[in-house]
Structure formats: C-alpha cells, structure tokens
PDB file of N, CA and C in Angstrom:
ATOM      1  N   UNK A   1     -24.892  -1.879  -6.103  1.00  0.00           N
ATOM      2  CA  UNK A   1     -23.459  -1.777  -6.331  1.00  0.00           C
ATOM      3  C   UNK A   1     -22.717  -2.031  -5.018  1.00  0.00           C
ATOM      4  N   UNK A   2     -21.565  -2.860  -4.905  1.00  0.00           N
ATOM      5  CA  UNK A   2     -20.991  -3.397  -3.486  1.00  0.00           C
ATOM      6  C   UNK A   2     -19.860  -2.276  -3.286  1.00  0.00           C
ATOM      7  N   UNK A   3     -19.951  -1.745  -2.698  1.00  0.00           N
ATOM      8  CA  UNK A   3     -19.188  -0.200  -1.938  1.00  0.00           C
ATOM      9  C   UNK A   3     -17.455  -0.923  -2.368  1.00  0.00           C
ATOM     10  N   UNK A   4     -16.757   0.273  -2.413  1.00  0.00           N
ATOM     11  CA  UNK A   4     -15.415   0.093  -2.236  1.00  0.00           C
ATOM     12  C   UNK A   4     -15.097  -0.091  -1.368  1.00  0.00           C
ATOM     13  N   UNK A   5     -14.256  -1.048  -0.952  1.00  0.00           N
ATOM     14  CA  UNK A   5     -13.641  -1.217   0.625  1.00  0.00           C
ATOM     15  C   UNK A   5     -12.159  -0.263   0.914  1.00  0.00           C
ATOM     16  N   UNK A   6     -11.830   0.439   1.839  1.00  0.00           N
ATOM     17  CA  UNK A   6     -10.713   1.012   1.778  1.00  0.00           C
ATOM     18  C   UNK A   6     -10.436   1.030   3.475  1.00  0.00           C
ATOM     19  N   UNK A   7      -9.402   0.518   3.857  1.00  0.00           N
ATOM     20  CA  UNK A   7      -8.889  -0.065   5.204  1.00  0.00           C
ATOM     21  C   UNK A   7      -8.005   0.893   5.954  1.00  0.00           C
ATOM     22  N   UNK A   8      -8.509   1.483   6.942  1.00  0.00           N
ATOM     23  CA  UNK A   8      -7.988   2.930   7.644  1.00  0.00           C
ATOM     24  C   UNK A   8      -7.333   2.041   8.770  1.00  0.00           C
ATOM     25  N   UNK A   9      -5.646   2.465   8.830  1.00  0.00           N
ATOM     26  CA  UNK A   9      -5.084   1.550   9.725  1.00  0.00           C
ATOM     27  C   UNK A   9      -4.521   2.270  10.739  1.00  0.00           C
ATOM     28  N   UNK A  10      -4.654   1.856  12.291  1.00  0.00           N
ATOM     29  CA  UNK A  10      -4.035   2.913  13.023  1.00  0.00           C
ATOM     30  C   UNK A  10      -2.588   3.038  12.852  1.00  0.00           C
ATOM     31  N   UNK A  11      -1.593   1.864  12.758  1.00  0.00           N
ATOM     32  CA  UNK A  11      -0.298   1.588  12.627  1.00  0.00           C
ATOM     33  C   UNK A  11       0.080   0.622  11.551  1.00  0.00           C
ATOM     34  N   UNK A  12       1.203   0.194  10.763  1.00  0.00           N
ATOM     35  CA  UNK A  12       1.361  -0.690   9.683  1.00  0.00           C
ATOM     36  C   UNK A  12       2.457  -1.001   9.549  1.00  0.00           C
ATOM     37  N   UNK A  13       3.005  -1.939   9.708  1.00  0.00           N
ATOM     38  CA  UNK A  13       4.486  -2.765  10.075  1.00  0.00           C
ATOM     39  C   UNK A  13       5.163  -2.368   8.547  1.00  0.00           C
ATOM     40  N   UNK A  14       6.353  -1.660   8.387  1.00  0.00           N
ATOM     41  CA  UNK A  14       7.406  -1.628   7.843  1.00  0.00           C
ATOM     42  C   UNK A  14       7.017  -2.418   6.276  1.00  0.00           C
ATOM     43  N   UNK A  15       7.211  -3.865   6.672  1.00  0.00           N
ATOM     44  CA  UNK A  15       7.012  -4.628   5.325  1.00  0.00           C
ATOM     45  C   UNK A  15       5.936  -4.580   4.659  1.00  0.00           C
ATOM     46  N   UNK A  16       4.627  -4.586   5.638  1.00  0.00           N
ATOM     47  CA  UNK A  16       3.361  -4.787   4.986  1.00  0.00           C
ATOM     48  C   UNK A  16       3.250  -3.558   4.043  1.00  0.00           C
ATOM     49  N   UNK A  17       3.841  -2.467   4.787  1.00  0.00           N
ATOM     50  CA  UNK A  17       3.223  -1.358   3.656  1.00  0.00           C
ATOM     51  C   UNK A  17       4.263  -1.276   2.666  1.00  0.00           C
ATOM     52  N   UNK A  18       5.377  -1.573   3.202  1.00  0.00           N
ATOM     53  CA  UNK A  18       6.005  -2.251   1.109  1.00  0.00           C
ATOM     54  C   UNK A  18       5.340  -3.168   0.181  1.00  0.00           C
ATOM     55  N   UNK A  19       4.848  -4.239   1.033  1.00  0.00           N
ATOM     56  CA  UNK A  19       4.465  -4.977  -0.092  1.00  0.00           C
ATOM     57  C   UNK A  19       3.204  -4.286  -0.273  1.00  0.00           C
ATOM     58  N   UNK A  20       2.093  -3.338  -0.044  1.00  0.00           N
ATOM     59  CA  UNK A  20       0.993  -3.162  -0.230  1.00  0.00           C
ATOM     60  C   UNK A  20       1.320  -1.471  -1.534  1.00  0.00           C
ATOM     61  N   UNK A  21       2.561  -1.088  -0.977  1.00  0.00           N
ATOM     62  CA  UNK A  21       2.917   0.269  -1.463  1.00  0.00           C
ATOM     63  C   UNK A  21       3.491  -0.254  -3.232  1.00  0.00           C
ATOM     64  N   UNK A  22       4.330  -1.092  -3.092  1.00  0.00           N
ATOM     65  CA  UNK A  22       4.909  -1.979  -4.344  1.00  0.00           C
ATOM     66  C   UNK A  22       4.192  -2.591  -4.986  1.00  0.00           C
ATOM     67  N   UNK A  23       2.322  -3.288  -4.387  1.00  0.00           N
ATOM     68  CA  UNK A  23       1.935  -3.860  -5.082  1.00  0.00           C
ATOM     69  C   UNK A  23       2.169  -4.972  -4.859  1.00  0.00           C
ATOM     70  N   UNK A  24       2.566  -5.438  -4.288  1.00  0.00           N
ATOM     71  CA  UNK A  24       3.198  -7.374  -3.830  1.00  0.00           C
ATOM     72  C   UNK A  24       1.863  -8.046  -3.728  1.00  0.00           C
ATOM     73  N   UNK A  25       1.039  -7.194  -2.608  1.00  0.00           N
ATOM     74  CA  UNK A  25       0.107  -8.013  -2.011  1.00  0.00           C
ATOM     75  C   UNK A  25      -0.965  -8.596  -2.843  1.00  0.00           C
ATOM     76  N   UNK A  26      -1.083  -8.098  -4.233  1.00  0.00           N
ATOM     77  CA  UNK A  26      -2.387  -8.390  -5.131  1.00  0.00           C
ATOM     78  C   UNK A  26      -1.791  -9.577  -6.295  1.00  0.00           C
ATOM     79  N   UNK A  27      -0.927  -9.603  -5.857  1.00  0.00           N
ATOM     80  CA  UNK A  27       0.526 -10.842  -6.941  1.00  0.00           C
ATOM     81  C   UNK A  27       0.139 -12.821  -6.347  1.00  0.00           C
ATOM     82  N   UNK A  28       0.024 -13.059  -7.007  1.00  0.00           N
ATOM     83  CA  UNK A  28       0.172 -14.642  -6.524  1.00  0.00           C
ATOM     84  C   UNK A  28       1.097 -15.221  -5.490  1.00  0.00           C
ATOM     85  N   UNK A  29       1.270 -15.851  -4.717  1.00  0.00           N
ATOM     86  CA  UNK A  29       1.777 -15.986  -3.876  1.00  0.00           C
ATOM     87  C   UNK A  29       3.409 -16.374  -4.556  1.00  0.00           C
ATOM     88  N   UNK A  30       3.387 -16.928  -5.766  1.00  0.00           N
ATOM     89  CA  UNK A  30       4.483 -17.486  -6.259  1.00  0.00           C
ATOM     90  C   UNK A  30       5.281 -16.153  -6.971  1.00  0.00           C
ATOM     91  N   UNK A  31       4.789 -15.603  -7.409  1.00  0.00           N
ATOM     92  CA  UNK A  31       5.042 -14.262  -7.845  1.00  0.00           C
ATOM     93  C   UNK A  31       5.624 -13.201  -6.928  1.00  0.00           C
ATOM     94  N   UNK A  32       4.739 -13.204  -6.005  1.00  0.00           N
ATOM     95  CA  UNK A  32       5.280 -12.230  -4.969  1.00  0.00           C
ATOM     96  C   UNK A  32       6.321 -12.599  -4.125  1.00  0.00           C
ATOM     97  N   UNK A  33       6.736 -14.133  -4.063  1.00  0.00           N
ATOM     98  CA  UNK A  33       8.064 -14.631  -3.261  1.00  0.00           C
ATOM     99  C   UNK A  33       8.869 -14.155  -4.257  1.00  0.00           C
ATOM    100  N   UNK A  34       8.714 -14.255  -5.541  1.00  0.00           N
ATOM    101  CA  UNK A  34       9.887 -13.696  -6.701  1.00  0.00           C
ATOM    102  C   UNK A  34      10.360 -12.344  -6.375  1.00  0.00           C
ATOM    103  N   UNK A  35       8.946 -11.891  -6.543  1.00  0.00           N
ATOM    104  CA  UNK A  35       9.486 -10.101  -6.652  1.00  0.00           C
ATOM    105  C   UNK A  35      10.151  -9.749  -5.009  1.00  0.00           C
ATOM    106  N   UNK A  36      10.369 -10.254  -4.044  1.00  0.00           N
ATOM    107  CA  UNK A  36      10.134 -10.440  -2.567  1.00  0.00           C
ATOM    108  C   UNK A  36      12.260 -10.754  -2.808  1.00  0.00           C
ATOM    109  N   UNK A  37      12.749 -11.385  -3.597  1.00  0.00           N
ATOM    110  CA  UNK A  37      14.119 -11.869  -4.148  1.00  0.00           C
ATOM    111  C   UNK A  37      14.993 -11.025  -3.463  1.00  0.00           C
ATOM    112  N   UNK A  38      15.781 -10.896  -4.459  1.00  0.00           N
ATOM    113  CA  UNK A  38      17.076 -10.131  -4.702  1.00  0.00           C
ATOM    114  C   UNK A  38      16.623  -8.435  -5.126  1.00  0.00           C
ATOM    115  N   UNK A  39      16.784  -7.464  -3.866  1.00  0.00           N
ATOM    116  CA  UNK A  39      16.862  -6.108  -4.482  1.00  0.00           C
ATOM    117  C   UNK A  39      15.748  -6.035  -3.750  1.00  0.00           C
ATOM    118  N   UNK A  40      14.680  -6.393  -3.063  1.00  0.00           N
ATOM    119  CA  UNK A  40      13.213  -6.268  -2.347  1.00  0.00           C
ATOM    120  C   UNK A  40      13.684  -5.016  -0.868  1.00  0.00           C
ATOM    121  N   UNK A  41      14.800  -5.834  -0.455  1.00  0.00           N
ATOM    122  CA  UNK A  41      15.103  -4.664   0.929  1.00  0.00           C
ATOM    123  C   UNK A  41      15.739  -3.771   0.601  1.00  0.00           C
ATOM    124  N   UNK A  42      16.614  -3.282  -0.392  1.00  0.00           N
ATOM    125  CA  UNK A  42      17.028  -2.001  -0.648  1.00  0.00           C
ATOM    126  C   UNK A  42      16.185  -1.192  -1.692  1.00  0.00           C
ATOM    127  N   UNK A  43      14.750  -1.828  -2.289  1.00  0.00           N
ATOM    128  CA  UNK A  43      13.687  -1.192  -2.499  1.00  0.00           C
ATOM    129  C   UNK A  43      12.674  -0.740  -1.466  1.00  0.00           C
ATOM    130  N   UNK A  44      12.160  -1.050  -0.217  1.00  0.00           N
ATOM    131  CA  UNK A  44      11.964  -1.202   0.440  1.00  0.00           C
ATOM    132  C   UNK A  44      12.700   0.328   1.352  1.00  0.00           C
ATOM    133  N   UNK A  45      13.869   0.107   1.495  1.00  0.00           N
ATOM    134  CA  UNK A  45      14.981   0.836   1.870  1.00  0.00           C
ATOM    135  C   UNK A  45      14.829   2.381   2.099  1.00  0.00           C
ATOM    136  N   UNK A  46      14.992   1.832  -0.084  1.00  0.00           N
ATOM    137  CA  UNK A  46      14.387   3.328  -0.388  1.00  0.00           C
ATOM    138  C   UNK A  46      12.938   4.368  -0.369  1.00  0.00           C
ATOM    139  N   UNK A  47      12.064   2.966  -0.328  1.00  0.00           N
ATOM    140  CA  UNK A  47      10.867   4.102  -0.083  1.00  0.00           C
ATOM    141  C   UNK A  47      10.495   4.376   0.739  1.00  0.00           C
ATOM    142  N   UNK A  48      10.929   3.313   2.160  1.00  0.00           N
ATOM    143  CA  UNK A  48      11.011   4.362   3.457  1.00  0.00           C
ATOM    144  C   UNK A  48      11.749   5.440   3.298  1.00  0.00           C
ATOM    145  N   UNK A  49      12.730   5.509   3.352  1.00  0.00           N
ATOM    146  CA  UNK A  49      13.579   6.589   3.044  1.00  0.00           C
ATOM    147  C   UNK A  49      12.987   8.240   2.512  1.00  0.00           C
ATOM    148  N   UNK A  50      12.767   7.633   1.367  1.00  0.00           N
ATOM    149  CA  UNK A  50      11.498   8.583   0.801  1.00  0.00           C
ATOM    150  C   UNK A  50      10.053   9.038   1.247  1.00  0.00           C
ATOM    151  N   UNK A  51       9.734   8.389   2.086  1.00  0.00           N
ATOM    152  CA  UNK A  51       8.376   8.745   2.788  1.00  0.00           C
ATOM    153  C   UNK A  51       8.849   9.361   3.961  1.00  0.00           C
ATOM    154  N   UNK A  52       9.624   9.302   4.880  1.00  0.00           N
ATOM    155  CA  UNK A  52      10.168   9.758   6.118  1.00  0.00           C
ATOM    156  C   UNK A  52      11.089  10.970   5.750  1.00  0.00           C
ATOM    157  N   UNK A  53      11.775  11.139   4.706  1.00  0.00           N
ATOM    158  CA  UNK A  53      12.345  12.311   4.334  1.00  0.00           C
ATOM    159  C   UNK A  53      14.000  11.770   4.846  1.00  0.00           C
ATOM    160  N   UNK A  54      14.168  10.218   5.476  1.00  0.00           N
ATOM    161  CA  UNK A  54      15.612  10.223   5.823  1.00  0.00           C
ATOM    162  C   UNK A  54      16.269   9.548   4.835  1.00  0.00           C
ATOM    163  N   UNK A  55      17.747   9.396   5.387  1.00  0.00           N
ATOM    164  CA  UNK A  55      18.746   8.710   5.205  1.00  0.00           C
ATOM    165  C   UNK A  55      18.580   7.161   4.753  1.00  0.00           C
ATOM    166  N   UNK A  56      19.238   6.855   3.630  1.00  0.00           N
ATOM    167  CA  UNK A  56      19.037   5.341   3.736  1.00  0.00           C
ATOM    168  C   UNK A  56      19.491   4.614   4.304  1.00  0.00           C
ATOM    169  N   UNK A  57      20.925   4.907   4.721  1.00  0.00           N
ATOM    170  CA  UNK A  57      21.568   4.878   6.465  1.00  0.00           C
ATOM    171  C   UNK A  57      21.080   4.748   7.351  1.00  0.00           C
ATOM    172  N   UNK A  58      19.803   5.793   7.837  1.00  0.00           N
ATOM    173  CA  UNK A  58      19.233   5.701   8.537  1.00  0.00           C
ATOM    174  C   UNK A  58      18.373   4.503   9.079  1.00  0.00           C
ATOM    175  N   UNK A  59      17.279   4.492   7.918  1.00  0.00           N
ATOM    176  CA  UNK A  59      16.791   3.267   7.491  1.00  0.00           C
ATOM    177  C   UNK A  59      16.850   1.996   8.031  1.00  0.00           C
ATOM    178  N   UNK A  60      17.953   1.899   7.513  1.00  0.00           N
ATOM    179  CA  UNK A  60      18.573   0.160   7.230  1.00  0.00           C
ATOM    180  C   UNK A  60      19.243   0.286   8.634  1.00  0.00           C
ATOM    181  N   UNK A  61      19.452   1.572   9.564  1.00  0.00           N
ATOM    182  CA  UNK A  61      19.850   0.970  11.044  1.00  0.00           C
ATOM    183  C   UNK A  61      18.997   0.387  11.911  1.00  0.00           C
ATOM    184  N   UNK A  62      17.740   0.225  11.296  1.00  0.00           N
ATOM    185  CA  UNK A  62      16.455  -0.116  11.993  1.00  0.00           C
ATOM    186  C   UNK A  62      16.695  -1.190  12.042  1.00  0.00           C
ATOM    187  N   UNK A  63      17.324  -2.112  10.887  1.00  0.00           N
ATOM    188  CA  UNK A  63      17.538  -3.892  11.532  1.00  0.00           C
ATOM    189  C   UNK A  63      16.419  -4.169  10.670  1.00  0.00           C
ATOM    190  N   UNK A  64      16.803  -5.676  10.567  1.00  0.00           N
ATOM    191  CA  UNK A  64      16.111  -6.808  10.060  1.00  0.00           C
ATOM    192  C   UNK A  64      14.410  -6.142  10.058  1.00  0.00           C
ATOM    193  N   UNK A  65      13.847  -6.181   9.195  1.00  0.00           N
ATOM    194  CA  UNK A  65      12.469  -6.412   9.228  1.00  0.00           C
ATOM    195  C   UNK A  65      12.040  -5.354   9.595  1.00  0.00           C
ATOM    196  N   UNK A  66      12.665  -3.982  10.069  1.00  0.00           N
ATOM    197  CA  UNK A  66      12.729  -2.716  10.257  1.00  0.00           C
ATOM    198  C   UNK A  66      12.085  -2.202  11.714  1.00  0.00           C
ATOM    199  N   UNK A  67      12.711  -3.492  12.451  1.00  0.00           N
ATOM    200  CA  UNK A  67      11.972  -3.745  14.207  1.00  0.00           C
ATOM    201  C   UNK A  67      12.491  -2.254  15.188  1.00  0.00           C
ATOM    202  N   UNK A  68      13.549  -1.702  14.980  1.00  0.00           N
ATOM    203  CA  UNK A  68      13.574  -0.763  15.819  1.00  0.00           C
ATOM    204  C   UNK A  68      13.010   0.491  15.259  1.00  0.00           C
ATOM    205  N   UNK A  69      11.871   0.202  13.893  1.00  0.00           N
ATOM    206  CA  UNK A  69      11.699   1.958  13.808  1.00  0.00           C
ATOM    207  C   UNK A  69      10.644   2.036  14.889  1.00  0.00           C
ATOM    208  N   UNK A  70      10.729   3.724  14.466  1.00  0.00           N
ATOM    209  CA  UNK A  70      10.069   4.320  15.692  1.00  0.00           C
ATOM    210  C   UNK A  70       8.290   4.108  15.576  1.00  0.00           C
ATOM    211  N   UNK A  71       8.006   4.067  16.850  1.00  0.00           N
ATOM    212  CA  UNK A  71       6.451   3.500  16.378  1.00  0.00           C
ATOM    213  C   UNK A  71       5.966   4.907  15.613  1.00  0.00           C
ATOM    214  N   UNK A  72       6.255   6.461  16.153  1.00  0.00           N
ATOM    215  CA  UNK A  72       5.343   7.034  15.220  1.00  0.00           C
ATOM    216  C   UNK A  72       5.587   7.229  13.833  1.00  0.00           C
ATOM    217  N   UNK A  73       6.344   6.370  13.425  1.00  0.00           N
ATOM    218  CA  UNK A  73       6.437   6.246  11.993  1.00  0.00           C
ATOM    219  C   UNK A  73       5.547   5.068  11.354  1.00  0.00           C
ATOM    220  N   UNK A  74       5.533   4.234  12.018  1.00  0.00           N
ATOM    221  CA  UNK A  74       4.586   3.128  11.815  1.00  0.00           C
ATOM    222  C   UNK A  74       3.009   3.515  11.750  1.00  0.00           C
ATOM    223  N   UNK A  75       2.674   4.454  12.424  1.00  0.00           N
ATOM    224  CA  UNK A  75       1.419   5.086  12.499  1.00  0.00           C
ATOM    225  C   UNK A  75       0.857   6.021  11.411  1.00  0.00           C
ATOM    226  N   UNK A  76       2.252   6.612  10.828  1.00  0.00           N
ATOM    227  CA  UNK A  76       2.488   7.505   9.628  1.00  0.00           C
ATOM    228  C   UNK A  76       2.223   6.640   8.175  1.00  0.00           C
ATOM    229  N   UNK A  77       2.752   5.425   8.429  1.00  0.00           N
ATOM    230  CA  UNK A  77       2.299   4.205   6.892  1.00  0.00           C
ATOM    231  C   UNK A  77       1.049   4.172   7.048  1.00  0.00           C
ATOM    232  N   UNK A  78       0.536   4.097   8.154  1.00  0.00           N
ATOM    233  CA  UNK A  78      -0.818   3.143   8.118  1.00  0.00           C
ATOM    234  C   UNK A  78      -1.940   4.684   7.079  1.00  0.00           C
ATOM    235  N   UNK A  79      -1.584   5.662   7.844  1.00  0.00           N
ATOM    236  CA  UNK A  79      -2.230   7.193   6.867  1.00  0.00           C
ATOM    237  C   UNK A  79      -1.625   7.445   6.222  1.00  0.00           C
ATOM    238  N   UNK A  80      -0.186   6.986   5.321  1.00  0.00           N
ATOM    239  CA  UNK A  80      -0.420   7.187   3.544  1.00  0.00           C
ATOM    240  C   UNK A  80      -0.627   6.235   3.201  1.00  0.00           C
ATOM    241  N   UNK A  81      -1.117   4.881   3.449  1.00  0.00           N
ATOM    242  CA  UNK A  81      -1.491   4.066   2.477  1.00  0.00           C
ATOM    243  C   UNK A  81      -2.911   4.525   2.412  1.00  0.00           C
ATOM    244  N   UNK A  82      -3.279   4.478   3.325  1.00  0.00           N
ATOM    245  CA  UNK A  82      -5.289   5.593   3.399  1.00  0.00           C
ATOM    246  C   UNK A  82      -5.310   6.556   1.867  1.00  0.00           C
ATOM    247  N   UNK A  83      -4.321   7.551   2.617  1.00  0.00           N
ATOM    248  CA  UNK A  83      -4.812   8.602   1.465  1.00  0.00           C
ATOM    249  C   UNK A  83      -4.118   8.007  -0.037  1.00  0.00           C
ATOM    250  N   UNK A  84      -3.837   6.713   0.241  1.00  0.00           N
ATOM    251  CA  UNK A  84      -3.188   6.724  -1.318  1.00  0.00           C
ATOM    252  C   UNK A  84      -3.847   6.135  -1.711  1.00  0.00           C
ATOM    253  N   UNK A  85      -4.820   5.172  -1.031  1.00  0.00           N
ATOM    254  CA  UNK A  85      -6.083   4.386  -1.532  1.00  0.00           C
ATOM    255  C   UNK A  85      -7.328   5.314  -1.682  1.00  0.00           C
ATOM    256  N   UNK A  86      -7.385   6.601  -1.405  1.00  0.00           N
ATOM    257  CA  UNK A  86      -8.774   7.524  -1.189  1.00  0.00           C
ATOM    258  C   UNK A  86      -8.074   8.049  -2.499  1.00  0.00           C
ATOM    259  N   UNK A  87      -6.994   8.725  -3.052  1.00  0.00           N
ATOM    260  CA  UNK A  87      -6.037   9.214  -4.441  1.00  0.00           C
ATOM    261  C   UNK A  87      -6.869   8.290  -5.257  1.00  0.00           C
ATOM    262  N   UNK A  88      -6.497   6.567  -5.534  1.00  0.00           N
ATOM    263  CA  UNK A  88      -6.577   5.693  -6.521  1.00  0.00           C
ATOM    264  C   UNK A  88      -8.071   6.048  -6.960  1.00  0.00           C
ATOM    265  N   UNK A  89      -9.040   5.952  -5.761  1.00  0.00           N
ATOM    266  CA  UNK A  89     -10.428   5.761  -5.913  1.00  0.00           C
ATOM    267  C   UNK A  89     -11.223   6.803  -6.864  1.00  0.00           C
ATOM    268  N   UNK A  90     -10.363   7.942  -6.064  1.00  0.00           N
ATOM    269  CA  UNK A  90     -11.081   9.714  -6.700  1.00  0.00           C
ATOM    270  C   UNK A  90     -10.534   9.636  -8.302  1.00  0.00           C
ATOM    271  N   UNK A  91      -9.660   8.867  -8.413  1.00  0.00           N
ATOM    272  CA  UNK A  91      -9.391   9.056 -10.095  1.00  0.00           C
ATOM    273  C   UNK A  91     -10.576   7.952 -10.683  1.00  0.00           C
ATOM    274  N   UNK A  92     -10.358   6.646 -10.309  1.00  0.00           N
ATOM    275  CA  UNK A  92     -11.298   5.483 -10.634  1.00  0.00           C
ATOM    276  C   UNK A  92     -12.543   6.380 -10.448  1.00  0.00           C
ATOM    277  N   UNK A  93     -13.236   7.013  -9.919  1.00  0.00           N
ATOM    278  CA  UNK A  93     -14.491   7.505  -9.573  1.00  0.00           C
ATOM    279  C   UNK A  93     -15.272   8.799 -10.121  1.00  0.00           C
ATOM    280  N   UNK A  94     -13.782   9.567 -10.463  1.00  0.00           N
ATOM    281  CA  UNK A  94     -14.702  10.930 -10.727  1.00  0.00           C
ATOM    282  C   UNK A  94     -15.532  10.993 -12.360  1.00  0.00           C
ATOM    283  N   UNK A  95     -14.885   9.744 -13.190  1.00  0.00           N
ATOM    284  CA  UNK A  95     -16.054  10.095 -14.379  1.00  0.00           C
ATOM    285  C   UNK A  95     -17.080   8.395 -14.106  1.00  0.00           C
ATOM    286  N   UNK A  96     -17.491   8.521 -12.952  1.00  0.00           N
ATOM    287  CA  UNK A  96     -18.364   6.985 -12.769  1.00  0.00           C
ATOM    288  C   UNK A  96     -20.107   8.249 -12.289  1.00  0.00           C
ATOM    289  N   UNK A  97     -21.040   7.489 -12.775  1.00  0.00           N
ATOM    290  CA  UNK A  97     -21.875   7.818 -12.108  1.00  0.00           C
ATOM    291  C   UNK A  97     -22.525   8.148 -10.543  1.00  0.00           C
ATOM    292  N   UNK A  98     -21.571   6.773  -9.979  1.00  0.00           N
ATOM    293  CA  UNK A  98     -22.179   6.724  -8.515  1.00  0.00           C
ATOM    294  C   UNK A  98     -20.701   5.769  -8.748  1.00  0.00           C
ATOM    295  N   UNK A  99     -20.471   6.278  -6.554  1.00  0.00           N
ATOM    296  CA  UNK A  99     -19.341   4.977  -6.362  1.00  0.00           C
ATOM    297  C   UNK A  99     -19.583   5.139  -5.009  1.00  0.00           C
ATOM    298  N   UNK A 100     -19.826   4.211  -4.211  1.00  0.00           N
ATOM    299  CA  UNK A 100     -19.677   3.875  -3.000  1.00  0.00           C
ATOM    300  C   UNK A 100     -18.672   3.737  -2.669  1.00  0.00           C
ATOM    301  N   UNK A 101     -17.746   4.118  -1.065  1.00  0.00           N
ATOM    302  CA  UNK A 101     -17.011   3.371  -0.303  1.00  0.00           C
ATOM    303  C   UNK A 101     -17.318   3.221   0.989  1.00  0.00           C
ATOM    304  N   UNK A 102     -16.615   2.420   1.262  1.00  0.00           N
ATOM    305  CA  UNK A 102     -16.844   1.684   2.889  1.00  0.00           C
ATOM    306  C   UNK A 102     -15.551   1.572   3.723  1.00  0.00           C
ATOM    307  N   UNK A 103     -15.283   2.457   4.384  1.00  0.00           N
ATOM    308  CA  UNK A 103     -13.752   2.660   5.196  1.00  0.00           C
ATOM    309  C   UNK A 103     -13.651   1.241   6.347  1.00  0.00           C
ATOM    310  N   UNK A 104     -12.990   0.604   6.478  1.00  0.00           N
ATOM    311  CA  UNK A 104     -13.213  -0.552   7.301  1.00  0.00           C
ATOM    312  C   UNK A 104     -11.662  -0.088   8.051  1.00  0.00           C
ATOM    313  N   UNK A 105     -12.275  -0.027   9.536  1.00  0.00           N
ATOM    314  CA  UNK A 105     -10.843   0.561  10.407  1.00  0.00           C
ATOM    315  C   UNK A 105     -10.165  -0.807  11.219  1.00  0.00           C
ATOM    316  N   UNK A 106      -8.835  -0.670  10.536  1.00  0.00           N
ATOM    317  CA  UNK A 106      -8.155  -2.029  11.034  1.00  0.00           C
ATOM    318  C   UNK A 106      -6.963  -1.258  12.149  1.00  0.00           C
ATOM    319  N   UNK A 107      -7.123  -2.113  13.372  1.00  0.00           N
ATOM    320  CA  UNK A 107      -6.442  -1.527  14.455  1.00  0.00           C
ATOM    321  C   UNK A 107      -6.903  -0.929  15.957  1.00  0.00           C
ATOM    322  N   UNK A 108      -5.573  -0.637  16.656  1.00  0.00           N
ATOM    323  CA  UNK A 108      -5.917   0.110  18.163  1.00  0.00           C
ATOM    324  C   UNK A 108      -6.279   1.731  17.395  1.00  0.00           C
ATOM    325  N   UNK A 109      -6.676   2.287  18.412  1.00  0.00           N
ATOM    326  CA  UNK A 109      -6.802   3.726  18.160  1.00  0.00           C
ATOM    327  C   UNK A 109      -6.016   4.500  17.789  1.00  0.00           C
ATOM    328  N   UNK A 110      -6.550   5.821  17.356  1.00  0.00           N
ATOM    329  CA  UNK A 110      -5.421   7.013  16.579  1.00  0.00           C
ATOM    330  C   UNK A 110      -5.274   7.779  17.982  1.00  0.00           C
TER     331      UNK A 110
END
C-alpha cells in the first residue's frame, strides 16, 4: 500500500494556503483560473481573517498578494494546513484496516 503523503510546511505564502484551504489546487488549471475570478480576494480576505481572529480591515491592509503580513503568521498557515490534512486522513482512516502516512517536510526550519 503507497503511504499517504502529507506535507509539513515551515511557512506558507498567504495565497497558496487559500488556494490549498479552498481547494483550488486539486481543480484543473482552467477551472481554478475561474474560481481564482471575481470574489477570490475577499474570500481569501475572509478566511484569513478567520484563522488569525482579525479584522478584515486588517487583512486587506496587508496589500496585494498579502506581502506585508507578518511572517509569524505565515508560519501559522503552514501548521493548519498540517493539522487539517492529519483531521482529513483520521476520518478517511479510522474505519480502514491499515493506512500509512509519510510526512514530507517542505521548507527552512521551525
């Protein structure tokens, strides 16, 4: 059986973990420029917003592409997308016989 792969990141840029948090990234490339449209950055917006506990004000003062947040927030995506991929697995897994995973660490150090 080929192990689950699940990607422990030290830090994770703003967008990537929208599109990975939204689901973008597993979409066709043509698909995901769609969903990527109209309404993508004030979705986006909001679930930073919601993961950081701030302002959507706040947020969106970060600028384009969300370049001035603070790095230890960037460090903070990279460990909930972890535990939200270790969440998906333990449900996929707990009525399986056997399930392998394989943590593959992408990045500088914690």
């Amino acid at each position: 059986m080929t192990p689950t792969q699940i990607p422990l990141y030290s830090e994770l840029e703003p967008l990537e973990f929208c599109d990975k948090w939204l689901g973008l990234d597993s979409l066709p490339s043509e698909e995901a420029t769609l969903q990527k449209g109209h309404g993508y950055r004030s979705r986006c917006n909001r679930l930073l917003s919601e993961v950081f506990g701030l302002s959507t004000n706040t947020v969106r003062q970060w600028g384009s592409g969300f370049r001035r947040m603070p790095k230890k927030h960037r460090a903070k995506l990279g460990k909930l997308l972890f535990y939200r991929k270790i969440e998906e697995l333990h449900l996929t897994c707990r009525h399986a016989t056997t399930c392998t995973v394989q943590i593959i660490f992408s990045g500088g150090g914690f």
